[in-house]
N, C-alpha and C. Protein backbone atom coordinates (compact mmCIF):
# COMPACT_ATOMS: atom_id res chain seq x y z
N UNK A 1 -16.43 -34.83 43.17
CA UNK A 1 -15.77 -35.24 41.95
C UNK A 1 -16.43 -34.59 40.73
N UNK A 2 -18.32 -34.46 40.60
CA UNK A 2 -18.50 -33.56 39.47
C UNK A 2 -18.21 -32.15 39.43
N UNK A 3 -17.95 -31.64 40.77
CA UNK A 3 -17.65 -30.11 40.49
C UNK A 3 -16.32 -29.63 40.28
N UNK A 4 -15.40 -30.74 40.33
CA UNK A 4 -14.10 -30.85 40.30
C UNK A 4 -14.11 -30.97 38.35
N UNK A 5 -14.95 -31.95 37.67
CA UNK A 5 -15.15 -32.28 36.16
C UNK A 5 -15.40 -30.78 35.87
N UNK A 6 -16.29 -30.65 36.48
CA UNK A 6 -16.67 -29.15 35.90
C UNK A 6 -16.32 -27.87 35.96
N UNK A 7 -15.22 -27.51 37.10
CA UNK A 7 -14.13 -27.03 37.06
C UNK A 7 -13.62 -26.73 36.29
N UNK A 8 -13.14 -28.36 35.62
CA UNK A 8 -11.99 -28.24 34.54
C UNK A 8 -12.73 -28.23 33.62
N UNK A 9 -13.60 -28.52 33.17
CA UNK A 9 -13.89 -28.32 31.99
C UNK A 9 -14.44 -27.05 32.16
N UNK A 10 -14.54 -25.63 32.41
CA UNK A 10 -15.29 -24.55 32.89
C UNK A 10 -13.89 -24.05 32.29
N UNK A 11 -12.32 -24.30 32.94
CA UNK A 11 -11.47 -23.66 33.09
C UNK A 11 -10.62 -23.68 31.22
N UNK A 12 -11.19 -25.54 31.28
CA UNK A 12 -10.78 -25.55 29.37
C UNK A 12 -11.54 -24.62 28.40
N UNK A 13 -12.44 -24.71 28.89
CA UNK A 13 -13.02 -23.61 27.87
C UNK A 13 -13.26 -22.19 27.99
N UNK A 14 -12.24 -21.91 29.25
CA UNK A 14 -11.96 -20.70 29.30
C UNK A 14 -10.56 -20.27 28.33
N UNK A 15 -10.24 -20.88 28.88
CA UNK A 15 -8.51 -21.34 27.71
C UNK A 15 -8.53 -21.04 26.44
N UNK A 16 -9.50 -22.48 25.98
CA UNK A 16 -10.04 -22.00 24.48
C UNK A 16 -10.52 -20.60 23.80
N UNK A 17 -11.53 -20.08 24.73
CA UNK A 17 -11.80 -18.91 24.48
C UNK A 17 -10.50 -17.67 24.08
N UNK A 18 -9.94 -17.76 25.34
CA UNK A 18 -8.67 -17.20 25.25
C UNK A 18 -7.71 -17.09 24.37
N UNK A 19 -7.29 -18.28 23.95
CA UNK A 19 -6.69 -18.89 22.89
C UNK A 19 -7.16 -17.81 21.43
N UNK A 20 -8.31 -18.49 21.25
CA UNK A 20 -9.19 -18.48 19.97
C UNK A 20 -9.42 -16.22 20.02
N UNK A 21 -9.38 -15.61 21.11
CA UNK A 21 -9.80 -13.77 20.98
C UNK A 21 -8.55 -13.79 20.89
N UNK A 22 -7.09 -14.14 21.40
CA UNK A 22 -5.93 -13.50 20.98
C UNK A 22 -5.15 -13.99 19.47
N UNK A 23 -5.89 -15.08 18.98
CA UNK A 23 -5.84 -15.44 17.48
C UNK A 23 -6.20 -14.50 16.91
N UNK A 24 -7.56 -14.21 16.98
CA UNK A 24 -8.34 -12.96 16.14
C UNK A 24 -7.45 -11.77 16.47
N UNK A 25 -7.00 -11.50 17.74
CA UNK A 25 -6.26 -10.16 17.63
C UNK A 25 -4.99 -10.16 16.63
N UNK A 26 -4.59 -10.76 16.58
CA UNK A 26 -3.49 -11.43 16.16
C UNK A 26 -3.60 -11.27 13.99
N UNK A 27 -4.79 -11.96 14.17
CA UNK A 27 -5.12 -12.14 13.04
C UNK A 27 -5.28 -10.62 12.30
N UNK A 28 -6.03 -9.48 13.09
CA UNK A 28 -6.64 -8.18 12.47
C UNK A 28 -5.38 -7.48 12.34
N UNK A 29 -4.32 -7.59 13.45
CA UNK A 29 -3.23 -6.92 12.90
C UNK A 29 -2.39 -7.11 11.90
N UNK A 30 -2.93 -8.69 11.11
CA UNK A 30 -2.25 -8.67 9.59
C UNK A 30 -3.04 -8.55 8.90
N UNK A 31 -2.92 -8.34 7.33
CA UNK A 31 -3.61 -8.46 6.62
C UNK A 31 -2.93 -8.79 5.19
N UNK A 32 -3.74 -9.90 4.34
CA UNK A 32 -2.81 -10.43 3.45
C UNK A 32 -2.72 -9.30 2.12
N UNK A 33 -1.56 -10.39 1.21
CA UNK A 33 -1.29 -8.56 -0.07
C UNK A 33 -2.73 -8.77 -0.93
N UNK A 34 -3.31 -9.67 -1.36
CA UNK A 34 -4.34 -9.31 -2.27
C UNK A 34 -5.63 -8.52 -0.93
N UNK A 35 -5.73 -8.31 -0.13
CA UNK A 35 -6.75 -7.56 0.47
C UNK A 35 -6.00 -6.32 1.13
N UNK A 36 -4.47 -5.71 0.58
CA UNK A 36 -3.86 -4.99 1.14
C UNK A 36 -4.04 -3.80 0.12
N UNK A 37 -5.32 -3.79 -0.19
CA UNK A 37 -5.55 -2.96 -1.53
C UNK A 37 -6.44 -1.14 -1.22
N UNK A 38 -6.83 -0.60 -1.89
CA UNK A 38 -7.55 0.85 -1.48
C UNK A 38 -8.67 0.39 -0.39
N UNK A 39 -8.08 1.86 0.20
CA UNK A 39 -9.56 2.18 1.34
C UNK A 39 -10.45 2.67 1.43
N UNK A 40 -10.32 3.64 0.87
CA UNK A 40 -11.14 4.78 0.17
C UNK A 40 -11.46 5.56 -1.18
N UNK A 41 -11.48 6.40 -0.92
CA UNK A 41 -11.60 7.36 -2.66
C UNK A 41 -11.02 8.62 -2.37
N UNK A 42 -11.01 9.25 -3.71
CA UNK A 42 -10.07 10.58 -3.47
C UNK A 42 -10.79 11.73 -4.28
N UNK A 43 -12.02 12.23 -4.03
CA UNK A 43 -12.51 12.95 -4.71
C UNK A 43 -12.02 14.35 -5.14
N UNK A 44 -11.17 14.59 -4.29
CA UNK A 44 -10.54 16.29 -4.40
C UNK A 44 -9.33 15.94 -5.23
N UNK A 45 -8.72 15.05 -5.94
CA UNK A 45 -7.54 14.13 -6.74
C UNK A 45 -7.46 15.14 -8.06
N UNK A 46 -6.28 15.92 -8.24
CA UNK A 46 -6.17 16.87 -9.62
C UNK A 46 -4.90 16.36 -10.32
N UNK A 47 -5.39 16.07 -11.48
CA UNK A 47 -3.75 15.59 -12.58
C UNK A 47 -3.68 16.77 -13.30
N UNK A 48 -2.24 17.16 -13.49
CA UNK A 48 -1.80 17.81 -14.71
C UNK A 48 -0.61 17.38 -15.25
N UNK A 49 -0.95 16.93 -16.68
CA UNK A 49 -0.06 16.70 -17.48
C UNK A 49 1.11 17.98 -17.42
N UNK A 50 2.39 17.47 -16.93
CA UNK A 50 3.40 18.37 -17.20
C UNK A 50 4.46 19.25 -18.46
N UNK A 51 4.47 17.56 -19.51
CA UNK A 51 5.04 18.07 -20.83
C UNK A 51 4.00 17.74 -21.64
N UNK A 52 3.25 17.79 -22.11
CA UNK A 52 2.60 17.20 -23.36
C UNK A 52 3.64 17.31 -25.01
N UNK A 53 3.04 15.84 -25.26
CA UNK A 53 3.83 15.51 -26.39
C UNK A 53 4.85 15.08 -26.19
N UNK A 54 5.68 14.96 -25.16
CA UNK A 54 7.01 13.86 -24.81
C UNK A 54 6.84 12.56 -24.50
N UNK A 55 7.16 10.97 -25.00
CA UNK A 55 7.49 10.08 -24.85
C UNK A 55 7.22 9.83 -23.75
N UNK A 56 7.58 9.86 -22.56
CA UNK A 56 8.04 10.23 -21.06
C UNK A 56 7.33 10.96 -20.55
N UNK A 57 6.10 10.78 -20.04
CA UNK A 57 5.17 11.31 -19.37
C UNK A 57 5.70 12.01 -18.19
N UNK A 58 5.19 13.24 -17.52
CA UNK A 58 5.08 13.61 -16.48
C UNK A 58 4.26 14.15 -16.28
N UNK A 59 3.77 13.62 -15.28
CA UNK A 59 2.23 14.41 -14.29
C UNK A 59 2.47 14.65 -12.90
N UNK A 60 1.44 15.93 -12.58
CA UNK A 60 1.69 16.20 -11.05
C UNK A 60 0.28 15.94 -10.86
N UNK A 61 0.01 14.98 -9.53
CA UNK A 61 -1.01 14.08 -9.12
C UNK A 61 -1.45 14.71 -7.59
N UNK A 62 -1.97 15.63 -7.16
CA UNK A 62 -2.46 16.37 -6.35
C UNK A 62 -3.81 15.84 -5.42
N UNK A 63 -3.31 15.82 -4.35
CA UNK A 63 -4.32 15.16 -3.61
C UNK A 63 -4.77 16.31 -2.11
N UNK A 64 -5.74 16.55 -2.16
CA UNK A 64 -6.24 17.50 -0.83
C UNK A 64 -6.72 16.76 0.13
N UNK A 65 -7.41 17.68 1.16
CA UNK A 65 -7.87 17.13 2.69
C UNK A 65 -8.88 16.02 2.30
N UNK A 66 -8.37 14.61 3.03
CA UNK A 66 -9.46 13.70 3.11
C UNK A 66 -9.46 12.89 2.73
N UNK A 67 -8.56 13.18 1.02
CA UNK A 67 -8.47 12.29 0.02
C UNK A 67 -7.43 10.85 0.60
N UNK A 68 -7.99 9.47 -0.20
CA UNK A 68 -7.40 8.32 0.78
C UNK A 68 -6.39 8.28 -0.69
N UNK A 69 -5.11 8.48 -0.12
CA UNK A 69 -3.76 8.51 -1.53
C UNK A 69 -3.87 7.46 -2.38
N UNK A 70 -3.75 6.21 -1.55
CA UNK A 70 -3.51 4.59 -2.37
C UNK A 70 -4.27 4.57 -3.33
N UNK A 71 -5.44 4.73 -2.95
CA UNK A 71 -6.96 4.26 -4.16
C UNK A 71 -7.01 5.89 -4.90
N UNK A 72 -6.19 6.49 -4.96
CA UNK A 72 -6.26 8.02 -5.68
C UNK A 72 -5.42 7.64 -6.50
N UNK A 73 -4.13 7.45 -6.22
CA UNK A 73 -2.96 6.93 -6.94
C UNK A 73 -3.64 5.99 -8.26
N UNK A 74 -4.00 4.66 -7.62
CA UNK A 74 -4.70 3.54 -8.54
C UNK A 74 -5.58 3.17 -9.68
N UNK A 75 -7.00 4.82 -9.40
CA UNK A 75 -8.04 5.67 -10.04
C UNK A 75 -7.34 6.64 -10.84
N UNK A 76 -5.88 6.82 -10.62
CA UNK A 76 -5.06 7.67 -11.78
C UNK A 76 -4.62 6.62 -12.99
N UNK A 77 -3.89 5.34 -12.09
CA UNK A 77 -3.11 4.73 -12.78
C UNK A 77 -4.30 4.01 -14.08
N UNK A 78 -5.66 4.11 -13.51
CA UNK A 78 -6.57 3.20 -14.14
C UNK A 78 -7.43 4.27 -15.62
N UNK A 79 -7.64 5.54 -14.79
CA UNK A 79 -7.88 6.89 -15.89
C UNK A 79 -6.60 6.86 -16.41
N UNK A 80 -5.82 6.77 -16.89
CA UNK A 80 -4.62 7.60 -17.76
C UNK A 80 -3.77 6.22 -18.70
N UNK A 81 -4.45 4.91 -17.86
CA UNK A 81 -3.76 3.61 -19.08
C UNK A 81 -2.20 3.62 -18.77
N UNK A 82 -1.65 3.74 -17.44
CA UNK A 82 -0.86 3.79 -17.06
C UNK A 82 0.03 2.19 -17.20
N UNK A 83 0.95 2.09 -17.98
CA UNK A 83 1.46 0.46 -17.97
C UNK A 83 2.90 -0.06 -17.20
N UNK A 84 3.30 1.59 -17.14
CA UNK A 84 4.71 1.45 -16.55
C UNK A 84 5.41 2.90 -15.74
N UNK A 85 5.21 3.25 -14.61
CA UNK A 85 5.36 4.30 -13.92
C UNK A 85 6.27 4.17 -12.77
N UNK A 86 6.91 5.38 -12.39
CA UNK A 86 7.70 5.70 -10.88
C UNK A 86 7.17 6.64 -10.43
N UNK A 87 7.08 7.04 -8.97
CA UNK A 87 6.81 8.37 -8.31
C UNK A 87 7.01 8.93 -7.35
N UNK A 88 7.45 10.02 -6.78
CA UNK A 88 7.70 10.31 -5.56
C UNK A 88 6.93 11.66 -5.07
N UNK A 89 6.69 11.46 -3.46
CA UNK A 89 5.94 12.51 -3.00
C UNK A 89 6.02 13.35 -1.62
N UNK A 90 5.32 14.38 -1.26
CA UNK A 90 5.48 15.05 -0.16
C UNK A 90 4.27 15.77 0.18
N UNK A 91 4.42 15.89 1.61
CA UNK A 91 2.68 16.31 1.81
C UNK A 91 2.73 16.13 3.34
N UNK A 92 1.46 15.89 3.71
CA UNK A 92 1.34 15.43 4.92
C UNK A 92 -0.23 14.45 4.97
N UNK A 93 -0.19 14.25 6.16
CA UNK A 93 -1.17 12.75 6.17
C UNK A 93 -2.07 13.02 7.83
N UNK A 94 -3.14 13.10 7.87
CA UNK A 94 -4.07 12.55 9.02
C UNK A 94 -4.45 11.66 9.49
N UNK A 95 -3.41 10.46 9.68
CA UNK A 95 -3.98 8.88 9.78
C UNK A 95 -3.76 7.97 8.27
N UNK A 96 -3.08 6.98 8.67
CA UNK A 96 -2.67 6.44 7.83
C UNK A 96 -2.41 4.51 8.58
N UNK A 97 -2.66 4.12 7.10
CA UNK A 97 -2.03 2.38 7.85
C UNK A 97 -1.09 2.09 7.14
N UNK A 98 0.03 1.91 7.42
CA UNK A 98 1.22 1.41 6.86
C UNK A 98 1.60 -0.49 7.25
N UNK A 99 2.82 -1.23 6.50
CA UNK A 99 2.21 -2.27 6.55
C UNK A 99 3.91 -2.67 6.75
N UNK A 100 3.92 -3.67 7.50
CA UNK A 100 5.26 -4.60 7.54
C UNK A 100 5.27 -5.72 7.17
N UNK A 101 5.74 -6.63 6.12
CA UNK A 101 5.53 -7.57 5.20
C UNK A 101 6.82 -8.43 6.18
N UNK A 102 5.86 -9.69 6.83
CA UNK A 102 6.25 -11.11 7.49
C UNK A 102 6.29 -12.04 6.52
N UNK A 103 7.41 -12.59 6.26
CA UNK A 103 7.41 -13.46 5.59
C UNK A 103 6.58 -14.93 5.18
N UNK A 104 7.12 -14.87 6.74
CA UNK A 104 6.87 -16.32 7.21
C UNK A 104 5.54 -16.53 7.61
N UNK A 105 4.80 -15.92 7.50
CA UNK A 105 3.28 -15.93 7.09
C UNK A 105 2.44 -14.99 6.09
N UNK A 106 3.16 -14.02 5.01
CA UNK A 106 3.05 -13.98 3.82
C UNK A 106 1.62 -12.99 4.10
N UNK A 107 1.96 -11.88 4.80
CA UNK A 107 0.99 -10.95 5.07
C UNK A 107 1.70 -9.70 5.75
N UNK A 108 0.97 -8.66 5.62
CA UNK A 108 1.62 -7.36 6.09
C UNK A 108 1.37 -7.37 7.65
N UNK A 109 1.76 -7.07 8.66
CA UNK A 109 1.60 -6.31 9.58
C UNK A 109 1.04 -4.67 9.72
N UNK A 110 0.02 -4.85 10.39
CA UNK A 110 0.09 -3.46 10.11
C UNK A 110 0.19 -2.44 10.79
N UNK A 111 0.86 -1.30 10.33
CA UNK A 111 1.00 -0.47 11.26
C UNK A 111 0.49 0.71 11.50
N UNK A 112 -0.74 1.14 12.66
CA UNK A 112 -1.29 2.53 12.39
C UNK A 112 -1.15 3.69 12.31
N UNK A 113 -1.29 4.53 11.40
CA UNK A 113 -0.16 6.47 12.04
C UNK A 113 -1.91 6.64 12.49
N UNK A 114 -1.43 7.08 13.14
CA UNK A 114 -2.59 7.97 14.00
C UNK A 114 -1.99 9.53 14.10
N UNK A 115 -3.44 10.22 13.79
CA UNK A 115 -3.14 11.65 13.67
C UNK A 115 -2.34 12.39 12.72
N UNK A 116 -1.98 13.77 12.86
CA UNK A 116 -0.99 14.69 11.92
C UNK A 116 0.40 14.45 11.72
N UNK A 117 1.01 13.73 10.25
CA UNK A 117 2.35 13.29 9.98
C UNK A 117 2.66 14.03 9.22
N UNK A 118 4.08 14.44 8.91
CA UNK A 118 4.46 15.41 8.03
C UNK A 118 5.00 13.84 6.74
N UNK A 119 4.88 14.26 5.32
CA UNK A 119 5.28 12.97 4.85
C UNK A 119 6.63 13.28 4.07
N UNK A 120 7.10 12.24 4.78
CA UNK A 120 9.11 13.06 4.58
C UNK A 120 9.32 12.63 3.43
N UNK A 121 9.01 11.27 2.76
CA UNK A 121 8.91 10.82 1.73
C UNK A 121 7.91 9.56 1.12
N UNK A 122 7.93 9.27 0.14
CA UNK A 122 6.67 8.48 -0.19
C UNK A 122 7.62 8.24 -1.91
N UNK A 123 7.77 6.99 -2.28
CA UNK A 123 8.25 6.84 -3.43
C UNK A 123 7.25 5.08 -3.54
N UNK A 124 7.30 5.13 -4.92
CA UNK A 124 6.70 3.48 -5.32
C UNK A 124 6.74 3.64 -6.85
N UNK A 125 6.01 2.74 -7.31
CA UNK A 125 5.90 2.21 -8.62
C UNK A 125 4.49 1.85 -9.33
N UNK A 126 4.21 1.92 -10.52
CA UNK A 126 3.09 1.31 -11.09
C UNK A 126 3.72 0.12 -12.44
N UNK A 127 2.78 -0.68 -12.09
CA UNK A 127 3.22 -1.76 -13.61
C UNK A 127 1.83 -2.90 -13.60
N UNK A 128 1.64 -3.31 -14.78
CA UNK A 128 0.77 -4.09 -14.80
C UNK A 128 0.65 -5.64 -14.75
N UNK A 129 -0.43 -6.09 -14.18
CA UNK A 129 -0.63 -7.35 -13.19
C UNK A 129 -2.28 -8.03 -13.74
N UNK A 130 -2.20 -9.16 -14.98
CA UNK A 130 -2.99 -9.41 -15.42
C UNK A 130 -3.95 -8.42 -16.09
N UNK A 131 -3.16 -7.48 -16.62
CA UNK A 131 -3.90 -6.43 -17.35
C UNK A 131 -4.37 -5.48 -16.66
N UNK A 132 -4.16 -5.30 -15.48
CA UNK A 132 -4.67 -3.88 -14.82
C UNK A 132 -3.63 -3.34 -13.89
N UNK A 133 -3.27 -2.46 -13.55
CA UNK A 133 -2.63 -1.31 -12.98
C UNK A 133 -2.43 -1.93 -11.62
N UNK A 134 -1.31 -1.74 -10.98
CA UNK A 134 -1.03 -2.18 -9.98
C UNK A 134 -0.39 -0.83 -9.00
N UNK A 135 -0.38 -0.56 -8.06
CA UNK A 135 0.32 0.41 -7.24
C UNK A 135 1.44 -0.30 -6.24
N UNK A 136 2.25 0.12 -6.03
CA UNK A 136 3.31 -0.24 -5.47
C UNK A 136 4.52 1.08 -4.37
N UNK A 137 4.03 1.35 -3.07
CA UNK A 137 4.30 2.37 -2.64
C UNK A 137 4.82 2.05 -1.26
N UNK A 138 5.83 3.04 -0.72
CA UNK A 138 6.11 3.25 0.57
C UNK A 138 6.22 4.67 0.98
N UNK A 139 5.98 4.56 2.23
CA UNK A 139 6.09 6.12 2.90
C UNK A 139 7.11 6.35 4.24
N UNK A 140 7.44 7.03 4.51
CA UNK A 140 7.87 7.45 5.75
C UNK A 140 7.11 8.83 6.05
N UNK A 141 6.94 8.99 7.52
CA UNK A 141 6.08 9.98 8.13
C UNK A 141 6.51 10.77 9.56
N UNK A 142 7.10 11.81 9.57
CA UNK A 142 7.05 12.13 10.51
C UNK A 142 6.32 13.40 11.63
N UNK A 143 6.65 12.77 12.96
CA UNK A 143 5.56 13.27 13.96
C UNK A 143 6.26 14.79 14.29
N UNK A 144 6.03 15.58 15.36
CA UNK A 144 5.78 16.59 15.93
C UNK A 144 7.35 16.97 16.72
N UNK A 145 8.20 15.77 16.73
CA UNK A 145 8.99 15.62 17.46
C UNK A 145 10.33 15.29 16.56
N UNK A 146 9.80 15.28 15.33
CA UNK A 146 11.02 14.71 14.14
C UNK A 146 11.42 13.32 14.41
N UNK A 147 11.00 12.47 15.22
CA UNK A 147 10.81 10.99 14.92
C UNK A 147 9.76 10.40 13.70
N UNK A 148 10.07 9.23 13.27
CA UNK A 148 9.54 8.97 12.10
C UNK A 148 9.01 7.48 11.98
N UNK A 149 8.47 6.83 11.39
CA UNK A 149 7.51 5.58 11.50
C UNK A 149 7.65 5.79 9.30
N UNK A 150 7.60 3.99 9.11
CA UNK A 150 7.88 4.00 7.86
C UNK A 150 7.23 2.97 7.50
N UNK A 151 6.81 2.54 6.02
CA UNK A 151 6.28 1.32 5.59
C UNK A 151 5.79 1.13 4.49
N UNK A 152 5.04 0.03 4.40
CA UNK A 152 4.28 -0.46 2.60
C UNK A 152 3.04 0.19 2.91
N UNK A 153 2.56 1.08 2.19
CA UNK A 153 1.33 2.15 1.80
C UNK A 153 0.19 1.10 2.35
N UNK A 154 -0.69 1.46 2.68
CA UNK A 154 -2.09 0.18 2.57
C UNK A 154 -3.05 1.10 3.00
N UNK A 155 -2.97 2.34 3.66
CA UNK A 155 -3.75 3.75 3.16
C UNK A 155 -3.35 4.81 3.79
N UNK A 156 -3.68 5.78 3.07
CA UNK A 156 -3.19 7.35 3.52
C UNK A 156 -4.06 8.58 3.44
N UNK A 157 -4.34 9.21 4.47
CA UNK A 157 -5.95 9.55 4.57
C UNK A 157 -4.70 11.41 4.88
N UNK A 158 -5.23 11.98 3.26
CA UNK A 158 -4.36 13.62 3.15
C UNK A 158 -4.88 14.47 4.16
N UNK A 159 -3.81 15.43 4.68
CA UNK A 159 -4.28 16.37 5.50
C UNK A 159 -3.25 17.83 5.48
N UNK A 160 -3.31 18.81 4.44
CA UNK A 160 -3.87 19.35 3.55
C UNK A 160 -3.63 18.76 2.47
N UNK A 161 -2.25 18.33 2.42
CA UNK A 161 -2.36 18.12 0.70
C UNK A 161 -0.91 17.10 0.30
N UNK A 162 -0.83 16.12 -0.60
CA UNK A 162 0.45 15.50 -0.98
C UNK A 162 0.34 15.40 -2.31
N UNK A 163 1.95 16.02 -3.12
CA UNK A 163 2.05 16.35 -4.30
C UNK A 163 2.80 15.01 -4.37
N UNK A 164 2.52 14.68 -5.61
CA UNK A 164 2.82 12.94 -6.09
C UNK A 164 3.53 13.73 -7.61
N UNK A 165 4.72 13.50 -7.63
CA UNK A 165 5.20 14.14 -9.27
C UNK A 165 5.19 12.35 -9.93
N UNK A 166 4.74 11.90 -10.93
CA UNK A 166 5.11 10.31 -11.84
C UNK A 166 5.55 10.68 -12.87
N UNK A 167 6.46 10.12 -12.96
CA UNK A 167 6.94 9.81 -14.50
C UNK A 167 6.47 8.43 -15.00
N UNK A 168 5.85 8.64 -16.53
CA UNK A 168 5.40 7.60 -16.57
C UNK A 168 6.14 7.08 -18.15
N UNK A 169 6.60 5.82 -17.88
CA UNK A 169 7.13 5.50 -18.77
C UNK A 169 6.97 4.62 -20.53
N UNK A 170 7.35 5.08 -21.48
CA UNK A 170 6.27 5.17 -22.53
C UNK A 170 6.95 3.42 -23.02
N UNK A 171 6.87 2.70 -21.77
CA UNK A 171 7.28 0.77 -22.18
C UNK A 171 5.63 0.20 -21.06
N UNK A 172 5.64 -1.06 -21.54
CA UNK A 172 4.83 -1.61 -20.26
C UNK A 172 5.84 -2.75 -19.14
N UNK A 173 5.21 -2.61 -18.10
CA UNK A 173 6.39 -3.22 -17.25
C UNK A 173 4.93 -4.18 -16.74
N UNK A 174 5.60 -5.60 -16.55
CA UNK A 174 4.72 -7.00 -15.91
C UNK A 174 4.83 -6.70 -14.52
N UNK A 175 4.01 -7.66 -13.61
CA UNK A 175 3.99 -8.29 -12.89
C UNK A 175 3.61 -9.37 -13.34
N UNK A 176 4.53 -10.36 -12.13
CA UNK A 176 3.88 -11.71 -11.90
C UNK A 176 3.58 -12.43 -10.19
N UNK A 177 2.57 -13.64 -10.39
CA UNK A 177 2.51 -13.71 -8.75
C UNK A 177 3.65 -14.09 -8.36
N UNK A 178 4.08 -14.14 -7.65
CA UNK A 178 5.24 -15.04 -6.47
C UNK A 178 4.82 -15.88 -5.55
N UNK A 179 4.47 -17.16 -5.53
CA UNK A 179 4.25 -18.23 -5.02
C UNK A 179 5.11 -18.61 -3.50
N UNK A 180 6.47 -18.07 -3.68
CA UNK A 180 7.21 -18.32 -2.41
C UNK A 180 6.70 -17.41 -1.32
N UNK A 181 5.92 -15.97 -2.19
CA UNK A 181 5.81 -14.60 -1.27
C UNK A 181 4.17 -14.53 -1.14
N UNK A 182 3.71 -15.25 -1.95
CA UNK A 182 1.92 -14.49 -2.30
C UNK A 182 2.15 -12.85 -2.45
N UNK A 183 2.89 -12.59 -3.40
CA UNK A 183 3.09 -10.95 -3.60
C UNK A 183 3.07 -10.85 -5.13
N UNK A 184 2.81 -9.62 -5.76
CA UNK A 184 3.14 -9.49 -7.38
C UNK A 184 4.11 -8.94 -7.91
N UNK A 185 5.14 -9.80 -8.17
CA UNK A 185 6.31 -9.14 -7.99
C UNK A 185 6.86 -8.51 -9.68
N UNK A 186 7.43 -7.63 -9.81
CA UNK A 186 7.87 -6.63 -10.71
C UNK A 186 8.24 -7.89 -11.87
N UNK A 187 8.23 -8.03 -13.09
CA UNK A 187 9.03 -9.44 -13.60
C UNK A 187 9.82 -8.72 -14.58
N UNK A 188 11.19 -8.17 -15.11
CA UNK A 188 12.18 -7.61 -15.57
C UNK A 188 12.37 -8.47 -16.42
N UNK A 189 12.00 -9.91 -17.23
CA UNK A 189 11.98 -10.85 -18.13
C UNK A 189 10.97 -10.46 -18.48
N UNK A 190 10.08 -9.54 -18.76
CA UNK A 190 9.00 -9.21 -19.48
C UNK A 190 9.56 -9.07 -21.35
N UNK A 191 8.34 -8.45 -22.12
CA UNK A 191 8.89 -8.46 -23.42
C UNK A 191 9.26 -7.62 -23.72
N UNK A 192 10.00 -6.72 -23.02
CA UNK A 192 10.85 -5.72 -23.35
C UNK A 192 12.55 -6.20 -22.79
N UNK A 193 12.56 -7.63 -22.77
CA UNK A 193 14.11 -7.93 -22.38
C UNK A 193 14.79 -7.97 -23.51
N UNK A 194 14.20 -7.78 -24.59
CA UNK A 194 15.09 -7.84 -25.73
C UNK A 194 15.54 -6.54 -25.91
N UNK A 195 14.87 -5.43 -25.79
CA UNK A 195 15.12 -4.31 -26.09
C UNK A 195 16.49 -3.73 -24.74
N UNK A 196 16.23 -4.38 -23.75
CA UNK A 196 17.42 -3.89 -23.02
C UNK A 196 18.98 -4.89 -23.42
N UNK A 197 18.87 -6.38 -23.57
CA UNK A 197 19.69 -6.61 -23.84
C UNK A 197 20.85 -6.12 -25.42
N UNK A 198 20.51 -5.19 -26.15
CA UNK A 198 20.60 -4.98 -27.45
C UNK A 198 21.81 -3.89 -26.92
């Protein structure tokens, strides 16, 4: 009868164990939006102002081998006082984590590119979120075979190079949190609603 107790209890806390390593697996493949932030740095990162002296900014945002895009992008948006921006890009990528946003537990999924992607497209946004610069991006990527894998940016590690053209726009655009989403969402009632309703 005790080796029978001990059995089961040998076998419950095998369970538990079990239980508790496929939680954690579980757990590493999400990750929530405020820690869905840069991975790296982008030291090889070149801006050139395109028009100088126009209202309406344009810059070409140049990123070489190595450089991690997201936190390059962010280190632009943060050098240049960026308050309200769009952008789109092309390039290619050596590994990358892209992210699938679950609602119903209010965290990305994430998804890994592994290896050489051609980057078919890459478009997002900048606007500001308690006074500092926010990035806001997606990519699509494709492989060797012209199949493709897509998602919310959460890092992008260049391989040779992705040209980022922004226009940056001479208004400031809000964020606010979203409580239903835990996300920072764009807020279009900012104080420039007067100026559009006119």
């Amino acid at each position: 009868m005790i080796k029978i107790k001990q059995l089961s209890y040998a076998l419950l806390l095998a369970g538990a164990a079990i239980t508790t390593a496929r939680s954690q697996d579980a757990a590493s493949e999400y990750v929530a939006p405020p820690d869905a932030g840069p991975k790296g740095k982008a030291p090889g990162m070149r801006v050139q102002l395109l028009n100088p002296g126009e209202p309406t900014k344009q810059y070409a945002v140049i990123f070489y081998q190595g450089d991690e895009a997201f936190s390059g992008l962010l280190e632009f948006a943060q050098k240049y006082h960026i308050t309200s921006a769009h952008f789109t890009a092309i390039g290619a990528v050596n590994g990358a984590t892209l992210g699938w946003f679950d609602p119903q537990r209010k965290m990305y999924k994430k998804i890994p590119i592994e290896g050489q992607h051609e980057v078919i497209g890459m478009s997002g946004d900048i606007a500001l979120y308690q006074g500092k610069p926010i990035v806001h991006t997606h990519m699509l990527v494709g492989t060797s075979d012209g199949t493709t894998r897509g998602g919310h940016v959460l890092a992008a590690f260049v391989s040779p190079t992705l040209e980022v053209m922004v226009t940056v726009d001479p208004v400031t655009m809000q964020k606010r949190f979203d409580p239903d989403t835990d996300l920072t969402l764009i807020d279009p009632s900012g104080p420039d609603k007067e100026a559009i309703q006119k």
